[in-house]
Protein backbone atom coordinates (compact mmCIF):
# COMPACT_ATOMS: atom_id res chain seq x y z
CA UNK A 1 220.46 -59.23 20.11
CA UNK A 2 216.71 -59.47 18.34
CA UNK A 3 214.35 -57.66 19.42
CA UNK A 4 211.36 -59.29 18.63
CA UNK A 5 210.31 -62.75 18.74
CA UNK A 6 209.53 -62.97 14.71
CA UNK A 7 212.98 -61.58 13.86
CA UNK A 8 214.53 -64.22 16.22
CA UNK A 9 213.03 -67.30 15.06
CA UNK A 10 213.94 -66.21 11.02
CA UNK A 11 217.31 -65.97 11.97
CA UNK A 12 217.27 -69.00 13.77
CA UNK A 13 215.33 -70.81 11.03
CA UNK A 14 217.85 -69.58 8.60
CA UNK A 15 220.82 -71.18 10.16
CA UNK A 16 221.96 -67.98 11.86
CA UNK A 17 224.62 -67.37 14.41
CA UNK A 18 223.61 -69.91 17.91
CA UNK A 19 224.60 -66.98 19.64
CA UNK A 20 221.38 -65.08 18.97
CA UNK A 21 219.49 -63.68 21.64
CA UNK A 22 215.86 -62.53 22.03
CA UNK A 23 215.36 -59.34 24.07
CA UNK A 24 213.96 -56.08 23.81
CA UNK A 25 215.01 -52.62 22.44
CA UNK A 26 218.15 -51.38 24.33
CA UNK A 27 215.77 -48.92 25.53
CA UNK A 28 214.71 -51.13 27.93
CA UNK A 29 217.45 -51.39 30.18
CA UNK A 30 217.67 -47.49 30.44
CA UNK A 31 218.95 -46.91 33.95
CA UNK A 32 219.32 -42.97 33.58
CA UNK A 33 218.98 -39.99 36.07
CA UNK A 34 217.18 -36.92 34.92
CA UNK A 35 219.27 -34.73 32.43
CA UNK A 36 216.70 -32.07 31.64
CA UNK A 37 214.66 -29.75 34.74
CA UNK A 38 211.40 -31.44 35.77
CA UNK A 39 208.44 -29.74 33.50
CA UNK A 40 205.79 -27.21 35.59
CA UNK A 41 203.05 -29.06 37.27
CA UNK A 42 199.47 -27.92 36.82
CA UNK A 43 198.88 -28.75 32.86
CA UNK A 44 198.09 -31.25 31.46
CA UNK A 45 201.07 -32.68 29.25
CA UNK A 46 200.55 -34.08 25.92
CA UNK A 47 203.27 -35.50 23.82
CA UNK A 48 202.63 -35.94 20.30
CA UNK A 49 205.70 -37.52 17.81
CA UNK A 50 204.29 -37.38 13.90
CA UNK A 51 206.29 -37.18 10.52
CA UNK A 52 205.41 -36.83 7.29
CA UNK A 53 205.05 -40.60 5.67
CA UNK A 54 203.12 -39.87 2.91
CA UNK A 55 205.41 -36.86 1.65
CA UNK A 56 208.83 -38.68 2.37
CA UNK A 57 208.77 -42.42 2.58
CA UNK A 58 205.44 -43.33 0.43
CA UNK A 59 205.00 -40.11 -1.54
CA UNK A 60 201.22 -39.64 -2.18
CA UNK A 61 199.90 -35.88 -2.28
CA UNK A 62 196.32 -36.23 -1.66
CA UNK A 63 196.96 -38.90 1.21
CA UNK A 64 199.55 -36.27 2.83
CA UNK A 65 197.03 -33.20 2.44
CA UNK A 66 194.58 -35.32 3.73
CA UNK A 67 197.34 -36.65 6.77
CA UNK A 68 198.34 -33.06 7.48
CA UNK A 69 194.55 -31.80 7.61
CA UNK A 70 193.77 -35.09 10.32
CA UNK A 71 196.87 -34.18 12.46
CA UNK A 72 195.90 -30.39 12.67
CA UNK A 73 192.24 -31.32 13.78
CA UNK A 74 194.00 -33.94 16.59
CA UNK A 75 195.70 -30.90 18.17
CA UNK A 76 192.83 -28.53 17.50
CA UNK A 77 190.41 -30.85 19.79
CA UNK A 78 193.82 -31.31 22.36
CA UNK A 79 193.77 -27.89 23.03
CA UNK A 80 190.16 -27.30 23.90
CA UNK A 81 190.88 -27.96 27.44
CA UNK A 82 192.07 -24.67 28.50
CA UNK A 83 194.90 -26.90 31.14
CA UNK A 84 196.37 -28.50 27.85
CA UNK A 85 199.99 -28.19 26.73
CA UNK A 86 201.55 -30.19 23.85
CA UNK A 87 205.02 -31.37 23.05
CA UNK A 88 205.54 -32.26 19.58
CA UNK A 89 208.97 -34.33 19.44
CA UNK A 90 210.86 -34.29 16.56
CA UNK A 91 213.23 -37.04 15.96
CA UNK A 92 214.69 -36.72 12.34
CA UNK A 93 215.94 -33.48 10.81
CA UNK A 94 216.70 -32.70 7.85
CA UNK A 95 218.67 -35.61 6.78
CA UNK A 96 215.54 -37.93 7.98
CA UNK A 97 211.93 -37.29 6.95
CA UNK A 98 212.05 -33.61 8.47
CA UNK A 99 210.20 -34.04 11.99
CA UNK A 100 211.24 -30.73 13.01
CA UNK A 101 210.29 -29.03 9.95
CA UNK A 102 206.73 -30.26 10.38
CA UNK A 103 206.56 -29.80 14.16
CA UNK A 104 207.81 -26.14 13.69
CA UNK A 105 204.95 -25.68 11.15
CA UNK A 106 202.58 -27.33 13.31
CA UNK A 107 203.25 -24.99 16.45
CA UNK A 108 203.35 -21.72 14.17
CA UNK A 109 199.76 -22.24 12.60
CA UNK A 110 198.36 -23.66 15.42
CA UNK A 111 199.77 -22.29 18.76
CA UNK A 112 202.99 -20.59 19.68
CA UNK A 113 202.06 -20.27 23.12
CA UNK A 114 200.88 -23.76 23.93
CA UNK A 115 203.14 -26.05 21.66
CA UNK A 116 206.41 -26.49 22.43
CA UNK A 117 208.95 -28.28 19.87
CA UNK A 118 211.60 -30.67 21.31
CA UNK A 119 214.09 -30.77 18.36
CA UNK A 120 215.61 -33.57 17.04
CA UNK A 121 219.00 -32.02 17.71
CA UNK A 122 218.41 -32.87 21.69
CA UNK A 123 220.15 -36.13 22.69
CA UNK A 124 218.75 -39.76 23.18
CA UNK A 125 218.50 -39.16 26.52
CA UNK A 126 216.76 -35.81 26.88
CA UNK A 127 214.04 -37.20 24.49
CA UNK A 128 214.06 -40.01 27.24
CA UNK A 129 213.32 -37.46 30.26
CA UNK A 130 211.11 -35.51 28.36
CA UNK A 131 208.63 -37.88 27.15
CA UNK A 132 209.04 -39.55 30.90
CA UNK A 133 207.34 -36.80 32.32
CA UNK A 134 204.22 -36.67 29.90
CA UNK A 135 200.78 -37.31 30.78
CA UNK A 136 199.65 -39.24 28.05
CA UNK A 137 201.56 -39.42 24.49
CA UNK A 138 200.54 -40.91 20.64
CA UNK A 139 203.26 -40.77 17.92
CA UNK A 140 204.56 -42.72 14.80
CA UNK A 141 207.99 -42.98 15.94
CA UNK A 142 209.27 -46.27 17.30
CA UNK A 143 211.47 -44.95 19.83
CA UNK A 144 209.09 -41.99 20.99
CA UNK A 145 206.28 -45.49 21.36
CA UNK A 146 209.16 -47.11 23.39
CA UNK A 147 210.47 -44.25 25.53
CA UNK A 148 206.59 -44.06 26.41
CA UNK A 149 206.36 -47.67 27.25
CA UNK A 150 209.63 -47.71 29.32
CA UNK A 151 207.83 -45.26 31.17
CA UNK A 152 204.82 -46.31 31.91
CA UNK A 153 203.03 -43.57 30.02
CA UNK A 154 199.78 -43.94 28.96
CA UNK A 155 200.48 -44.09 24.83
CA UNK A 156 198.27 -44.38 21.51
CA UNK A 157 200.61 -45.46 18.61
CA UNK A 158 200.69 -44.73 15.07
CA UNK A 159 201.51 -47.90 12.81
CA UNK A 160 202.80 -46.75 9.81
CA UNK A 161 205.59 -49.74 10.18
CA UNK A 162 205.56 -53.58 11.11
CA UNK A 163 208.20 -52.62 14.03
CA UNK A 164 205.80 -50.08 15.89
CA UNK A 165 203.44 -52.50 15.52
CA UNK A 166 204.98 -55.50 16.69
CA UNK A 167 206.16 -53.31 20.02
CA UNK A 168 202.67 -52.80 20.67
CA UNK A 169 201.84 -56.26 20.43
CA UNK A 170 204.98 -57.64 22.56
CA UNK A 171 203.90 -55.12 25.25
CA UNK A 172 200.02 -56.16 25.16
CA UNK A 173 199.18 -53.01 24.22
CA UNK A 174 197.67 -53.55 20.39
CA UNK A 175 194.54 -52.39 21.94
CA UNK A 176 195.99 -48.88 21.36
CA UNK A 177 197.57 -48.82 17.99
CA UNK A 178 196.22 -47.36 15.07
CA UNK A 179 197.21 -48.42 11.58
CA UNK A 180 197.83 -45.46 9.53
CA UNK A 181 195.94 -46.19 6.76
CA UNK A 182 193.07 -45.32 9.51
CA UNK A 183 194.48 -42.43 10.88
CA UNK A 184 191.88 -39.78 11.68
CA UNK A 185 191.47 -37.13 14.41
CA UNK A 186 188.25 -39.27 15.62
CA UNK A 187 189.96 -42.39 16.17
CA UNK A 188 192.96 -40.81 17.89
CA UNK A 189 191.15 -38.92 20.00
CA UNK A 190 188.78 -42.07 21.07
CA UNK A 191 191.90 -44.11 21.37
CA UNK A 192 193.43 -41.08 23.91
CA UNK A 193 190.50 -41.31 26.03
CA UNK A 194 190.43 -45.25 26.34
CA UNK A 195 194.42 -45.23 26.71
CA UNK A 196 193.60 -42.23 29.96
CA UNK A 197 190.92 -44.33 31.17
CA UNK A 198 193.08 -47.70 31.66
């Protein structure tokens, strides 16, 4: 099973197993009942999935300061509304490019009381219910993106890689991704408020 329509036709192209079959990320064909307690009503619920690209996969200090500094402004202007809460989910630990080690930082230099970290250590399928029952989310990570868009959550992503990308585009939603390389607090935010609006 491909999951995108590029990957497919190189394989095919290449002489690859006739077998092949186009479809979409597993993810899809999620057919699971709730695992975790339904979140409080009455806030607004904000989930946010980021990882440290330029300090792990593409090390470059002054483009990580400058990443860091961008992503701290993004939940800065989140929490001005008073109603706000925001889940930062961490899918890598320690082994990966250290989501939880930068969500934990995140929450204790911004707000203890109105981030909350969903560790990496919580299973595939509490991610799943979690992000299920957000409001609106933006993240980098492909299966955060996905979980949104199985959903139907309204969601901004972060391309840092062809594969978040190209999910966008096979759901029609390029409209709201954001390359990376033009990740600011501005543009996120704008992006948020058209994604809300649709």
């Amino acid at each position: 099973f491909l999951r995108d329509p590029h990957s497919y036709e190189k394989v095919r192209a290449s002489g690859g197993d006739k077998k092949s079959v186009l479809m979409r990320d597993l993810a899809y064909t999620l057919n699971w009942r709730p695992s975790v307690e339904q979140l409080p009503l009455g806030r607004r619920r904000i989930g946010l999935s980021f990882f440290r690209y330029y300090k792990y996969v593409n090390p470059n200090e002054e483009k990580d300061a400058k990443f860091v500094l961008e992503v701290e402004s993004l939940i800065f202007q989140l929490l001005q509304n008073s109603n706000s809460v925001i889940y930062l989910f961490a899918f890598q630990g320690q082994a990966g490019n250290r989501d939880n080690e930068f969500a934990e930082y995140l929450r204790s230099t911004i707000s203890k009381e109105r981030i909350v970290v969903v560790s990496s250590s919580v299973s595939p399928r509490d991610h799943f219910d979690l992000i299920s029952q957000m409001d609106i989310c933006l993240g980098m990570r492909y299966h955060f993106v996905l979980f949104a868009v199985a959903s139907a959550i309204p969601v901004v992503a972060i391309e840092y890689s062809v594969k978040v990308a190209r999910e966008m585009e096979l759901c029609a939603l390029s409209q709201y991704g954001l390359a990376l390389v033009d990740f600011s607090a501005t543009k996120a935010m704008t992006l948020l408020a058209k994604a809300s609006a649709d």
